[in-house]
N, C-alpha and C. Protein backbone atom coordinates (compact mmCIF):
# COMPACT_ATOMS: atom_id res chain seq x y z
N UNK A 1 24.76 10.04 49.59
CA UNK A 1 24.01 9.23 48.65
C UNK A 1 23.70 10.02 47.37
N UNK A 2 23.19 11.26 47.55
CA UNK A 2 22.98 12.29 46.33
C UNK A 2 24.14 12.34 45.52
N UNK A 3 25.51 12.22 45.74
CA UNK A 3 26.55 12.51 45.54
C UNK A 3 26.87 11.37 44.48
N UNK A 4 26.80 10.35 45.28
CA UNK A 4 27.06 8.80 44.65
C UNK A 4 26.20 8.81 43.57
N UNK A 5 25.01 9.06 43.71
CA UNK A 5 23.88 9.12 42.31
C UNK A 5 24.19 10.09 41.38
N UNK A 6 24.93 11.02 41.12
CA UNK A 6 25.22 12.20 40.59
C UNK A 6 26.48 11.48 40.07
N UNK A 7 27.37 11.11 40.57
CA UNK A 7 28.20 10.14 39.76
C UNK A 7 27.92 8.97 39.11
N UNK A 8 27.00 8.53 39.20
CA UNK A 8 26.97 7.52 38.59
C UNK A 8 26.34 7.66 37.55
N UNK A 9 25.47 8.68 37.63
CA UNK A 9 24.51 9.10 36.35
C UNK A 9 25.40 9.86 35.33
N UNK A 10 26.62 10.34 35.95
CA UNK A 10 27.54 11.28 34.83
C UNK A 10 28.04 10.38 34.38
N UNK A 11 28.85 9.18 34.87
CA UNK A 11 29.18 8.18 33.90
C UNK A 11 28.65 7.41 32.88
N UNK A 12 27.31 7.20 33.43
CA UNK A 12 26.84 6.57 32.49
C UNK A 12 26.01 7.15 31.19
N UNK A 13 26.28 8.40 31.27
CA UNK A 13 25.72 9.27 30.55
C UNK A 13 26.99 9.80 29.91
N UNK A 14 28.15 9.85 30.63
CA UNK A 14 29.49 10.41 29.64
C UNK A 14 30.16 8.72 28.60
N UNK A 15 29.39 7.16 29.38
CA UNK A 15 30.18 6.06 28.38
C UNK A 15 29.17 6.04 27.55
N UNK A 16 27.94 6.65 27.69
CA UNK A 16 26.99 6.47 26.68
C UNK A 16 27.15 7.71 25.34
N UNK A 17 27.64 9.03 25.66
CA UNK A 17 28.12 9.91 24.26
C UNK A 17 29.46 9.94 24.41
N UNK A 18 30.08 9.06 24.85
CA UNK A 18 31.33 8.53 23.81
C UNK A 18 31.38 7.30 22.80
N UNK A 19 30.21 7.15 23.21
CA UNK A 19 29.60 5.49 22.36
C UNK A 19 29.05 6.07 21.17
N UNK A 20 28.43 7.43 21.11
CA UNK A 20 27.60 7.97 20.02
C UNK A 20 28.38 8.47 18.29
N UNK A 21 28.42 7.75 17.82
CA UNK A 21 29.53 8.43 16.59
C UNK A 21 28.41 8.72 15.87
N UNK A 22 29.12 9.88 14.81
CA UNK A 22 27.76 10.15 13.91
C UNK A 22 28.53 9.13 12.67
N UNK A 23 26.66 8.62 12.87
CA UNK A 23 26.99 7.69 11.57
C UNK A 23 26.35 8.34 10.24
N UNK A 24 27.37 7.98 9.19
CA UNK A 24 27.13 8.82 7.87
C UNK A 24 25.80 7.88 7.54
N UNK A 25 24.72 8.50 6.77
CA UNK A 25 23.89 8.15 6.17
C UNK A 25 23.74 7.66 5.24
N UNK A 26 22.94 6.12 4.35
CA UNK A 26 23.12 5.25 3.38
C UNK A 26 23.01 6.74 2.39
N UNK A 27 23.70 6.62 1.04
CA UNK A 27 23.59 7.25 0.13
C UNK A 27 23.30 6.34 -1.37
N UNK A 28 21.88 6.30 -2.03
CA UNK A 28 21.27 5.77 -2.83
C UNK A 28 21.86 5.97 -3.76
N UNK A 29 22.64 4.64 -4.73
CA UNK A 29 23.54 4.70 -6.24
C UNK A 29 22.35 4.35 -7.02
N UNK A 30 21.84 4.64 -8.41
CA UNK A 30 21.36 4.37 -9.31
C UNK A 30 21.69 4.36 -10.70
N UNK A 31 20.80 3.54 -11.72
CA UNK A 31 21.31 4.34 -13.13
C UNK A 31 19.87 5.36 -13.50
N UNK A 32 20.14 6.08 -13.96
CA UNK A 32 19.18 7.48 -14.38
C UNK A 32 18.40 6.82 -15.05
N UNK A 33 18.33 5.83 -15.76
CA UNK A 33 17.71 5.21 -16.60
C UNK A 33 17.82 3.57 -16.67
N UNK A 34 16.48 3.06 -16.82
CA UNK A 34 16.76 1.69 -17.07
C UNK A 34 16.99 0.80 -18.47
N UNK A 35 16.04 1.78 -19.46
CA UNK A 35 17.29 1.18 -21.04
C UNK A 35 16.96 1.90 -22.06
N UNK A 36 17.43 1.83 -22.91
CA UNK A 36 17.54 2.76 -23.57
C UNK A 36 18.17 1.94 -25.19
N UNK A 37 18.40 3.00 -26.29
CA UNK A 37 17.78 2.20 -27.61
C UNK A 37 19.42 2.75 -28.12
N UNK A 38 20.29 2.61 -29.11
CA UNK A 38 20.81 2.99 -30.08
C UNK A 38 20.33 2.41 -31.25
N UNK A 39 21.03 3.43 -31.86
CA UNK A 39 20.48 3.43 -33.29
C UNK A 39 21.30 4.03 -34.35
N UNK A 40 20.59 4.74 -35.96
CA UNK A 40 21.06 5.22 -36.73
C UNK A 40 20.86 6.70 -36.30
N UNK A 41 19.91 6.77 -35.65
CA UNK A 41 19.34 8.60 -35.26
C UNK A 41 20.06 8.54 -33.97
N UNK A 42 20.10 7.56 -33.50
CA UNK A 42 21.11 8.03 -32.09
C UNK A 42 22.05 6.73 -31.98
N UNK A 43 23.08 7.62 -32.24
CA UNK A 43 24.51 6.49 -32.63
C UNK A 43 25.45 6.32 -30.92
N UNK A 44 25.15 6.98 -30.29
CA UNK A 44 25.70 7.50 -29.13
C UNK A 44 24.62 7.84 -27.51
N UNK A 45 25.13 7.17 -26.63
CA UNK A 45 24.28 7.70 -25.20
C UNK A 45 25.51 7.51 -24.12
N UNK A 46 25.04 8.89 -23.55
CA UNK A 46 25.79 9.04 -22.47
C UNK A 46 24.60 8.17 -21.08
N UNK A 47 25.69 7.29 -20.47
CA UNK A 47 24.91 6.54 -19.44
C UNK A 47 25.22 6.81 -17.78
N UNK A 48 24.28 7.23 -17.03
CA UNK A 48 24.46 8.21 -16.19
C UNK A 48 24.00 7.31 -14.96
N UNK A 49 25.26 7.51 -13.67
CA UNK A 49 24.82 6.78 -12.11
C UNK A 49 24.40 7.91 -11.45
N UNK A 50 23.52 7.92 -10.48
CA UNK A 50 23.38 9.18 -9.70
C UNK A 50 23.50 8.85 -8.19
N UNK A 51 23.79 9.61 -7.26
CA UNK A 51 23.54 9.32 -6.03
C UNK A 51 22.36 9.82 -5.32
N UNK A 52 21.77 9.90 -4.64
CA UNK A 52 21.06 10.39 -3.47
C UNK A 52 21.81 11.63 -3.65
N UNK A 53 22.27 12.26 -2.99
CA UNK A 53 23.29 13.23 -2.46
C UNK A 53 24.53 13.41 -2.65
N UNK A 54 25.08 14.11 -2.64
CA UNK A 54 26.79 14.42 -2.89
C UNK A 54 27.50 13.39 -2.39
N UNK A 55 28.64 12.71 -2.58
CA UNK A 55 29.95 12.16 -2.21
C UNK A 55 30.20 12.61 -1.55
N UNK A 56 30.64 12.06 -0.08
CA UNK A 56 31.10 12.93 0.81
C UNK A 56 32.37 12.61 1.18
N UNK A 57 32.99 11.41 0.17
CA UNK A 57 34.42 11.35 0.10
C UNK A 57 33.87 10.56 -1.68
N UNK A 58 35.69 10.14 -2.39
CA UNK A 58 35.51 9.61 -3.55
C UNK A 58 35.16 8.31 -3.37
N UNK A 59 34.18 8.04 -4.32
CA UNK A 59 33.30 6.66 -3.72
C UNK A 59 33.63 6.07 -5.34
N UNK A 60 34.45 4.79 -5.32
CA UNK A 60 34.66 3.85 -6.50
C UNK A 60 33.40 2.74 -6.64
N UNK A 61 33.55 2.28 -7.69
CA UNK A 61 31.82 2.16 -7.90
C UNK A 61 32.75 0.92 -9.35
N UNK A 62 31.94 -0.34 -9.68
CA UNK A 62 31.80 -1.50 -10.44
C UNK A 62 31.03 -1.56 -11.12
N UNK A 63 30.66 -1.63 -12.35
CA UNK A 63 29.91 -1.94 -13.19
C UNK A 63 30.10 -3.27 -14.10
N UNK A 64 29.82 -3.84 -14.12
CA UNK A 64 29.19 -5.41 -15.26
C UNK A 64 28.71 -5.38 -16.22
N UNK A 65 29.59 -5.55 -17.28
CA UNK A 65 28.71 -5.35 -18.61
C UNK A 65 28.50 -6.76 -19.55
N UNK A 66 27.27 -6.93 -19.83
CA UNK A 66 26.89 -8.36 -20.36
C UNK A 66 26.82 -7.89 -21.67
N UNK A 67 27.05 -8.60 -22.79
CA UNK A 67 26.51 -8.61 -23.76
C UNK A 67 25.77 -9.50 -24.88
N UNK A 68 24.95 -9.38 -25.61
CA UNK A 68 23.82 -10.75 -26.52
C UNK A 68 23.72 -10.22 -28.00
N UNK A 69 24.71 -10.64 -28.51
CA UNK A 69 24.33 -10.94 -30.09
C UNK A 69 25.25 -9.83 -30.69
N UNK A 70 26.15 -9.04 -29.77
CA UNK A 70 27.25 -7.74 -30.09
C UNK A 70 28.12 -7.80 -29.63
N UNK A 71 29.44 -6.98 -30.14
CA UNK A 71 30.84 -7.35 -29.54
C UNK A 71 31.15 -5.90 -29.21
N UNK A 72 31.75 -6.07 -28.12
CA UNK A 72 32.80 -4.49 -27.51
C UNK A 72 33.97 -4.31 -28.62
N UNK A 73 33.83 -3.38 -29.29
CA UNK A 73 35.62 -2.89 -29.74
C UNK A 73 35.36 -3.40 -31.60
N UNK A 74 33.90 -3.66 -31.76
CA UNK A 74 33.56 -4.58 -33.06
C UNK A 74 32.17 -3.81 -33.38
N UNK A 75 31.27 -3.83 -32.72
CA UNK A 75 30.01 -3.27 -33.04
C UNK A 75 29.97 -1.69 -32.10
N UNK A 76 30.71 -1.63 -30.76
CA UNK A 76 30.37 -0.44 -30.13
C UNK A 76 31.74 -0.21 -29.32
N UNK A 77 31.89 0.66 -28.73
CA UNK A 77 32.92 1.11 -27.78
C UNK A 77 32.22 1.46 -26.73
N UNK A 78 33.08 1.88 -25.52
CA UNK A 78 32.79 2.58 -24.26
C UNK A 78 33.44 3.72 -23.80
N UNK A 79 33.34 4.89 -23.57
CA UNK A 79 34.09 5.47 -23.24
C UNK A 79 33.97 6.50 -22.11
N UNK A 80 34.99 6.55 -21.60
CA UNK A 80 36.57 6.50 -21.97
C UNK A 80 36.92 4.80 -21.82
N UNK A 81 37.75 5.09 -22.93
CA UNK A 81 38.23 3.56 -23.06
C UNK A 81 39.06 3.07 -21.45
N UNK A 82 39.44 4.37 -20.75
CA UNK A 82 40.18 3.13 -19.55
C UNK A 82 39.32 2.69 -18.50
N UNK A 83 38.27 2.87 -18.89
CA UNK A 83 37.10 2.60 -17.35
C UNK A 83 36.69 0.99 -17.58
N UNK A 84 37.17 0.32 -18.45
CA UNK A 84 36.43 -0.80 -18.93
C UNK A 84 38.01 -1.83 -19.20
N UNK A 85 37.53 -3.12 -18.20
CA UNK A 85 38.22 -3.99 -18.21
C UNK A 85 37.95 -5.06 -18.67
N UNK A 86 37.90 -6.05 -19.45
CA UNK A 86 37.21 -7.05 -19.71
C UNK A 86 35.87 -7.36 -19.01
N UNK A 87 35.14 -6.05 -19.68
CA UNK A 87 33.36 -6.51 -19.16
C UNK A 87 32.86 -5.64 -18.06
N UNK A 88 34.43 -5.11 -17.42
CA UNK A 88 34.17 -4.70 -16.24
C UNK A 88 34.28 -2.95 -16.17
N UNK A 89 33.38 -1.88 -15.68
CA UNK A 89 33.69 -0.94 -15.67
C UNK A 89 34.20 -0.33 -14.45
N UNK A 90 35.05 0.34 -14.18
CA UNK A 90 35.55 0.74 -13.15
C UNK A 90 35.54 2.29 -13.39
N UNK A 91 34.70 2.86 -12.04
CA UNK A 91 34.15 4.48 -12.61
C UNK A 91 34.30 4.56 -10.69
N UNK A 92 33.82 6.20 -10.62
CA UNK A 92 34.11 6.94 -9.30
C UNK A 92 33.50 8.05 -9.32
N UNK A 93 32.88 8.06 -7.91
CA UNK A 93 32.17 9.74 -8.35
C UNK A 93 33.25 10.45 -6.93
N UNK A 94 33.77 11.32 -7.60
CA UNK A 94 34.71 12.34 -7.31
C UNK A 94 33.96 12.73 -5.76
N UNK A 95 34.82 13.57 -4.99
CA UNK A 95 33.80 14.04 -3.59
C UNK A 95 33.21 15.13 -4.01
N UNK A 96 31.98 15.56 -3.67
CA UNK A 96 31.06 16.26 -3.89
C UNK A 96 29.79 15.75 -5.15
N UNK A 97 30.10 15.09 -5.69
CA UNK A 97 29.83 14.75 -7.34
C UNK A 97 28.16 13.95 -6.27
N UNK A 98 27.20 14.03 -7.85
CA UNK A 98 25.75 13.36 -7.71
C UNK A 98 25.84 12.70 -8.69
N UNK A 99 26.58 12.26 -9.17
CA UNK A 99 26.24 11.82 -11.18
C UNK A 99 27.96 11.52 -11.54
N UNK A 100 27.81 10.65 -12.12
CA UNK A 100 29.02 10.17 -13.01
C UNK A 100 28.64 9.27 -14.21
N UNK A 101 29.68 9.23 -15.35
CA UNK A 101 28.76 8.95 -16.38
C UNK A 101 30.00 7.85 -17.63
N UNK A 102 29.60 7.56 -18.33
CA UNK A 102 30.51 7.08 -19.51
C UNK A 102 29.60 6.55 -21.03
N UNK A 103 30.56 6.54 -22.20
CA UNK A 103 29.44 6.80 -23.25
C UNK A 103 29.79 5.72 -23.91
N UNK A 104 28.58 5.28 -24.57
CA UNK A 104 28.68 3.92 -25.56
C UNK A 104 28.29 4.39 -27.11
N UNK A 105 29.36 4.09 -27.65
CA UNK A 105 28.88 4.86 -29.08
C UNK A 105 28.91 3.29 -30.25
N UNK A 106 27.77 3.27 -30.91
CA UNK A 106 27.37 2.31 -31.61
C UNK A 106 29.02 2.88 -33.06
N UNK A 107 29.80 1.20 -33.43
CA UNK A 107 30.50 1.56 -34.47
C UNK A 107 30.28 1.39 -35.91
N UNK A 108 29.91 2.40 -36.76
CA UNK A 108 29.51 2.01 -38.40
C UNK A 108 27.89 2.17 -38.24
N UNK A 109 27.81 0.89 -39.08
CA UNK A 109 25.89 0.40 -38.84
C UNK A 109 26.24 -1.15 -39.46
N UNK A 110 26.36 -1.91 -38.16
CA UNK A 110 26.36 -2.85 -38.07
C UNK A 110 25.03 -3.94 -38.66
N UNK A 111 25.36 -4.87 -39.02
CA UNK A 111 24.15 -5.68 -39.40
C UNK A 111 23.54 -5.86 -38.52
N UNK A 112 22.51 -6.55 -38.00
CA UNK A 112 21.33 -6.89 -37.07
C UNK A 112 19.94 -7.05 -36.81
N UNK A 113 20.13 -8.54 -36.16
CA UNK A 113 19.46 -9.20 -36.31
C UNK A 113 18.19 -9.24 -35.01
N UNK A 114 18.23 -8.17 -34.39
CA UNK A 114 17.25 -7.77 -33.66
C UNK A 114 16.84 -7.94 -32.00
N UNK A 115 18.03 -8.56 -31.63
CA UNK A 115 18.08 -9.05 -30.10
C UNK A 115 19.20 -8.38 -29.36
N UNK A 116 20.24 -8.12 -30.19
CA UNK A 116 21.70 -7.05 -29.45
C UNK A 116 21.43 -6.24 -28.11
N UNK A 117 21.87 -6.81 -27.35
CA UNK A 117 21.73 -5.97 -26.45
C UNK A 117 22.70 -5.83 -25.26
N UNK A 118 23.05 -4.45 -24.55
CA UNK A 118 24.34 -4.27 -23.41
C UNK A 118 23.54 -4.73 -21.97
N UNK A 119 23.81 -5.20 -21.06
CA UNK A 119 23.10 -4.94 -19.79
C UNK A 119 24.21 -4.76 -19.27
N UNK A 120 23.54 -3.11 -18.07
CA UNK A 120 24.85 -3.03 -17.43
C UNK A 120 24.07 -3.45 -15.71
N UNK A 121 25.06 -4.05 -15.09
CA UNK A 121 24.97 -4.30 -13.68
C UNK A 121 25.72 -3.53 -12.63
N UNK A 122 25.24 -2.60 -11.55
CA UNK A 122 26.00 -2.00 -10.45
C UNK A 122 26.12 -3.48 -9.80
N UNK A 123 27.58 -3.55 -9.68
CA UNK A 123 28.09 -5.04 -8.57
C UNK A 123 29.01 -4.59 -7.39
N UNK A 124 29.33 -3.13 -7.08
CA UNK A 124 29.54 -3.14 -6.26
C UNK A 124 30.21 -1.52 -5.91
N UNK A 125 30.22 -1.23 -4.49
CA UNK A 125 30.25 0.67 -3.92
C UNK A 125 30.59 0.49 -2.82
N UNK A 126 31.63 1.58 -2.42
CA UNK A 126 31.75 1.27 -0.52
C UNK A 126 31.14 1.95 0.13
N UNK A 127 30.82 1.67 1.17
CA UNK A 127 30.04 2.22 1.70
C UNK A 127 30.07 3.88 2.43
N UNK A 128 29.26 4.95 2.51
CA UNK A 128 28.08 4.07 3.02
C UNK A 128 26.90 3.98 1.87
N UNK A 129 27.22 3.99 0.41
CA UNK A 129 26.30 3.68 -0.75
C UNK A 129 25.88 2.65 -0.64
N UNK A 130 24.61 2.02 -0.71
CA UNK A 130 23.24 1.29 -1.02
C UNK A 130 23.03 1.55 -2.61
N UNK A 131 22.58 -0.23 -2.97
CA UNK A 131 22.16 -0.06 -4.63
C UNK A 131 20.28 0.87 -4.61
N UNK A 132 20.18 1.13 -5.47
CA UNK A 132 18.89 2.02 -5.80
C UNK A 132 18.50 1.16 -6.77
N UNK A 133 16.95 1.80 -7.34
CA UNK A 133 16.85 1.06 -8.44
C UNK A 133 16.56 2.33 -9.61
N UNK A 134 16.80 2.32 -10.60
CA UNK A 134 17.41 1.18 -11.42
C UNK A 134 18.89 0.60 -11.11
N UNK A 135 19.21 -0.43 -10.98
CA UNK A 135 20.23 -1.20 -10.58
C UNK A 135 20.84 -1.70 -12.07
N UNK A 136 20.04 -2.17 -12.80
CA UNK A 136 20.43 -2.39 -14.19
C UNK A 136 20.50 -1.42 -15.63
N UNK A 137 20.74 -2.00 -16.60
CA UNK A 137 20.13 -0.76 -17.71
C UNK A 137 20.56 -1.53 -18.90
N UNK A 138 19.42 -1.92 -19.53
CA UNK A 138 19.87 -2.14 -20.65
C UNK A 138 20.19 -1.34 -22.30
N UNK A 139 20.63 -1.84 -22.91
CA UNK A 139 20.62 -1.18 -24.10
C UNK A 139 20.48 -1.71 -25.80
N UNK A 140 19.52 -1.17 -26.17
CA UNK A 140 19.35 -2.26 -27.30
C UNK A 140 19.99 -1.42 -28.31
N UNK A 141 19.94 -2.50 -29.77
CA UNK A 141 20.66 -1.99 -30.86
C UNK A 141 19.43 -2.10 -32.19
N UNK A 142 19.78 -1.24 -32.62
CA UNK A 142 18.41 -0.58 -33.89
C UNK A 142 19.02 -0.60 -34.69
């Protein structure tokens, strides 16, 4: 009987840590900031995602860019110009990386009428990244 109980307890104790995987931990995406101003004194901002913690593989990452009362490629750029698809940014934080970034540089000195503004949206990360907040970020024009 001791015998029989001694087996049965090893099994169910050897289907139970083969059941055990380590599961990777949510890793928190954010923007560093929630908005922020251009202008004539600041023609240029670098706009920054951060994680929780390092990448622990390369994690591709979506961004949404709205815009009100300004045009891409007319009043401002993004750069690098290939991260941005019609509206859409497509960025990656490398493995190891906490931060990845891309820059919006105001073009000339546009006229304006006081409402211009970028909003960017995180829409989407694989896992195991979770949105953080700030989730959005806007950007106005001066």
């Amino acid at each position: 009987m001791n015998t029989r109980y001694c087996l049965i307890l090893f099994v169910i104790l050897a289907a139970g840590m083969s059941s055990c995987e380590k599961e990777t931990p949510n890793n928190t995406l954010q923007f560093e900031m929630s908005r922020a101003t251009l202008s004539t004194d600041v023609p240029a901002l670098t706009i920054r995602l951060t994680l929780e913690r390092p990448a622990e593989d390369n994690i591709p990452i979506t961004v949404d860019m709205q815009t009100l009362g300004i045009t891409h490629k007319n009043q401002f750029v993004v750069s690098p110009e290939s991260v941005e698809v019609n509206g859409t940014l497509f960025l990656a934080f490398p493995k190891g990386a906490t931060e990845t970034s891309f820059t919006i540089t105001k073009l000339g000195n546009p006229v304006l009428s006081g409402g211009e503004t970028i909003v960017f949206s995180i829409v989407s990360a694989t896992n195991p990244v979770i949105m953080g907040q700030p989730s959005t970020m806007e950007i106005h024009f001066q």
